[in-house]
Every structure is written in structure tokens, then in C-alpha cells.
C-alpha atoms as a PDB file:
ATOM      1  CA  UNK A   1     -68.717  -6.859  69.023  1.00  0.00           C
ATOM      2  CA  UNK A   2     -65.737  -5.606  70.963  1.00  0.00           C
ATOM      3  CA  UNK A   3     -64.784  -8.726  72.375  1.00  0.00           C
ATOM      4  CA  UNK A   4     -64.519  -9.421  68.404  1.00  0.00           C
ATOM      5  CA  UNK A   5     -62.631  -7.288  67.142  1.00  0.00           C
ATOM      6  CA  UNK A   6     -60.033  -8.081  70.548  1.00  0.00           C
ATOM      7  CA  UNK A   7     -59.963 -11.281  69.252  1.00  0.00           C
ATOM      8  CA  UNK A   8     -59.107 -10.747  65.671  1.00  0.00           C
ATOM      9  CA  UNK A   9     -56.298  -8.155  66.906  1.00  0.00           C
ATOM     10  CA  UNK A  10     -54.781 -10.890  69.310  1.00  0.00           C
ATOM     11  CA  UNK A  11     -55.180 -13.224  66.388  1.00  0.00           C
ATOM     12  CA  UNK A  12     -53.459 -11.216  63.813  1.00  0.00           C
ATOM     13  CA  UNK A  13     -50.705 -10.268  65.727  1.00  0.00           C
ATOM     14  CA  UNK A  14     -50.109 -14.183  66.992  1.00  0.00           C
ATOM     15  CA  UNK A  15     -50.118 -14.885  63.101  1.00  0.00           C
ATOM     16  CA  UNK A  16     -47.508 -12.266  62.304  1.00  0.00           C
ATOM     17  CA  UNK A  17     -44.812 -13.235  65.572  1.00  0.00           C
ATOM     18  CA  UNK A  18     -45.093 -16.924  63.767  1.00  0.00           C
ATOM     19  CA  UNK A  19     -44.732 -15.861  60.581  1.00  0.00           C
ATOM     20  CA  UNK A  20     -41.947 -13.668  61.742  1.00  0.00           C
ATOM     21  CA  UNK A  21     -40.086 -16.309  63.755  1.00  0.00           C
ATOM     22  CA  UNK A  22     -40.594 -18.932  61.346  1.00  0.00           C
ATOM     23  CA  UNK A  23     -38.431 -16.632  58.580  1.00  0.00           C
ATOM     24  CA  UNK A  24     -35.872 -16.242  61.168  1.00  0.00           C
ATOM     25  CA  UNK A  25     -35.345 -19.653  61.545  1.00  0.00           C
ATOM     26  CA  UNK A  26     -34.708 -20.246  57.294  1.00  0.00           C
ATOM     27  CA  UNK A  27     -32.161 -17.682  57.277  1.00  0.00           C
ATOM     28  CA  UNK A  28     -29.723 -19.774  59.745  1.00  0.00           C
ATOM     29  CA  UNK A  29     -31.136 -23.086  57.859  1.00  0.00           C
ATOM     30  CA  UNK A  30     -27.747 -25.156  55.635  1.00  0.00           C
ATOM     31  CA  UNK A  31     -24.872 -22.032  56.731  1.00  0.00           C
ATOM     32  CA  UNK A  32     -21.886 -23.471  57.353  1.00  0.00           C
ATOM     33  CA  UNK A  33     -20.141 -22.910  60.285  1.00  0.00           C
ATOM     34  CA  UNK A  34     -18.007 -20.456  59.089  1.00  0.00           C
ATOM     35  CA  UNK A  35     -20.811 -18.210  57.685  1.00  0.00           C
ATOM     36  CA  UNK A  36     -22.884 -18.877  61.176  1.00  0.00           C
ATOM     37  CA  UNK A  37     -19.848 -17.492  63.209  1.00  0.00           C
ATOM     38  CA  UNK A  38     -19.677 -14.223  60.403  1.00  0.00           C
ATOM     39  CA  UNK A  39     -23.465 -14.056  60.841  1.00  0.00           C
ATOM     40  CA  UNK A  40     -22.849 -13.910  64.709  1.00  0.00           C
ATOM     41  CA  UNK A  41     -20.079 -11.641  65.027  1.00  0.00           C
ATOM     42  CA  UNK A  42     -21.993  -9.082  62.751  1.00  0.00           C
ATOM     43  CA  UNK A  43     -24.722  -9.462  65.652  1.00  0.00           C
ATOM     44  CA  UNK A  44     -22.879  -8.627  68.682  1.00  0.00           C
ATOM     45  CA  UNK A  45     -22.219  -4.917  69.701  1.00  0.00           C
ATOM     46  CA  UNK A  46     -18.859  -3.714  69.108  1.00  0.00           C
ATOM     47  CA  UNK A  47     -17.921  -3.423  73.355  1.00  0.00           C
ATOM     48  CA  UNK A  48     -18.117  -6.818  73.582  1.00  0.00           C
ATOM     49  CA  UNK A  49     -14.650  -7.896  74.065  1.00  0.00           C
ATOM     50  CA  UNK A  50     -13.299 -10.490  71.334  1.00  0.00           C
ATOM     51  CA  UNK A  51     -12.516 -13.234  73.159  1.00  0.00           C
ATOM     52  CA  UNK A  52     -15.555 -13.068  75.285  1.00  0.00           C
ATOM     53  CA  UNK A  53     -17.567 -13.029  71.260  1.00  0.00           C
ATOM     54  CA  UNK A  54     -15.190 -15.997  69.933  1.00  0.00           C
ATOM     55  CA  UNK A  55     -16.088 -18.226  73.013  1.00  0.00           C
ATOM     56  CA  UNK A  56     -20.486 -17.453  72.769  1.00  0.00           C
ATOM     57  CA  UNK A  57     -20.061 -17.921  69.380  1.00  0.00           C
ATOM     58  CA  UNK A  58     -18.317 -21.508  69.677  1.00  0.00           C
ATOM     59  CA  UNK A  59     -21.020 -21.900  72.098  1.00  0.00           C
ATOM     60  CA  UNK A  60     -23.674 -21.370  70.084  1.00  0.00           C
ATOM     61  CA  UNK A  61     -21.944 -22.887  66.761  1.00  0.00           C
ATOM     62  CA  UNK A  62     -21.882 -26.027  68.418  1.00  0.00           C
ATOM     63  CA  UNK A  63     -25.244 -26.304  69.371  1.00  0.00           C
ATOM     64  CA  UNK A  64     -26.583 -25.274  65.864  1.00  0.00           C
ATOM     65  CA  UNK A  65     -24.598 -28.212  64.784  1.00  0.00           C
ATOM     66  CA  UNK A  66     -25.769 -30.010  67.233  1.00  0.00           C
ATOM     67  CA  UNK A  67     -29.349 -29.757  66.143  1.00  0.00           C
ATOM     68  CA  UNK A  68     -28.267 -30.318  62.501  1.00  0.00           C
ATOM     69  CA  UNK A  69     -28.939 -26.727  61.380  1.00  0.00           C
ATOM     70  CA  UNK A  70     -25.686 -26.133  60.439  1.00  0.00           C
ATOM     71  CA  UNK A  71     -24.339 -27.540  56.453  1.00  0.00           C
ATOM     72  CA  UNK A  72     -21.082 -29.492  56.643  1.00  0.00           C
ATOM     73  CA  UNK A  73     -18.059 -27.028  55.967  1.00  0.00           C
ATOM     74  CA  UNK A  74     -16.305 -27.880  52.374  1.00  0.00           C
ATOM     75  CA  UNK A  75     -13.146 -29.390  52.484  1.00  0.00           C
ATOM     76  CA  UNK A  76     -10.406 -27.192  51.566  1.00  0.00           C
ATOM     77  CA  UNK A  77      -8.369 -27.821  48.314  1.00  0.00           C
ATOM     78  CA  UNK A  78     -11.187 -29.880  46.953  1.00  0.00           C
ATOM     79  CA  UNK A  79     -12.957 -28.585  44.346  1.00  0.00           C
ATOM     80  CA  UNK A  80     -16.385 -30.106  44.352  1.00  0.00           C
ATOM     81  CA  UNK A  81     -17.868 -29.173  40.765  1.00  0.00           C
ATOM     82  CA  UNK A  82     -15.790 -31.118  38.933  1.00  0.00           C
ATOM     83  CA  UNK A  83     -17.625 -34.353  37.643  1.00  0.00           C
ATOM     84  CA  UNK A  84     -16.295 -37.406  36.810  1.00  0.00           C
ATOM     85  CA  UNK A  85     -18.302 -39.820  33.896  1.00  0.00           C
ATOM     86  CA  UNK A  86     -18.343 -43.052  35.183  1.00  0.00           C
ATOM     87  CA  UNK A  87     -19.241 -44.550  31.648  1.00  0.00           C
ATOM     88  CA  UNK A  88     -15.783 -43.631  30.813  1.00  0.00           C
ATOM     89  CA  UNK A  89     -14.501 -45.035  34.312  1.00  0.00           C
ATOM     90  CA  UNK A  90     -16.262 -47.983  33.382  1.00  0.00           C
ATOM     91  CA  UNK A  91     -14.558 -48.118  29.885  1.00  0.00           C
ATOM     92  CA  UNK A  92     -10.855 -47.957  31.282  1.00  0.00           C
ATOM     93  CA  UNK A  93     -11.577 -50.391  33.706  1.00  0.00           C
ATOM     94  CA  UNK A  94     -12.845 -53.109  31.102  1.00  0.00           C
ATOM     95  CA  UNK A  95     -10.250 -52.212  28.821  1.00  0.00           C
ATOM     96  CA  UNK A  96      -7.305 -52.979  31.103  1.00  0.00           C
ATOM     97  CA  UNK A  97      -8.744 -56.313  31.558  1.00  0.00           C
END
């Protein structure tokens, strides 16, 4: 009976370190760099000095992008919910023929 109940602790607290991990790893999932590197920074301890902090962070920017975690930055100046109707493309491009 005790070896049991042993088992069922060891089991439930394997289940909650996966569980746990596994939610870590969706916060990081589609940030772009820039909100990775603001993620990061919040992380480290204040002594750290700042160039010391920019340089792990590159380090560890680069391999998140790497592996594909990481979401493409958005291009600056470009404003990407603006939609274009391509019936009316379509239109202005048989018309001028």
C-alpha cells in the first residue's frame, strides 16, 4: 500500500513539472524578437552589467530564431491591416486594356 501511494506522489508531481514546463514553453511561442529581448531583460537581475545582458540576450535571441520560435519582426512604416480588393484590382486592370 505504501509503495502505492509513493507511486502516485512521484506520478503526480512528474505530471505537474510537464504541465508546468509545457506552459512555459507557449508563453515564448510567435514573440518577436523585440518582445523576446523585453521579456529577457525583465528576467535578469538588475547587477548584471548592460552590456554583459545585451550580448546573452543576442545570444539567446538568435537561437530562439534559430529554432523558429521566434515571429518575424513587422516591417517598419508598413502598415499591415490595410486590405486591398483585388476584384477592383482586377477591374482597373481590364479596363485599361
Amino acid at each position: 500500500m505504501k509503495k502505492l501511494l509513493l507511486l502516485a506522489g512521484v506520478l503526480g508531481l512528474l505530471a505537474l513539472i510537464i504541465k508546468k514546463r509545457s506552459t512555459d514553453r507557449t508563453d515564448w511561442q510567435d514573440l518577436t524578437a523585440t518582445e523576446a529581448r523585453d521579456k529577457l531583460n525583465d528576467r535578469f537581475p538588475d547587477r548584471m552589467p548592460a552590456d554583459t545582458r545585451d550580448m546573452v540576450t543576442d545570444k539567446i535571441v538568435t537561437k530562439m530564431r534559430e529554432k523558429g520560435v521566434l515571429a518575424d519582426d513587422p516591417i517598419e512604416g508598413v502598415d499591415l491591416t490595410d486590405t486591398i480588393v483585388l476584384d477592383d484590382a482586377a477591374k482597373d486592370v481590364d479596363a485599361t486594356t
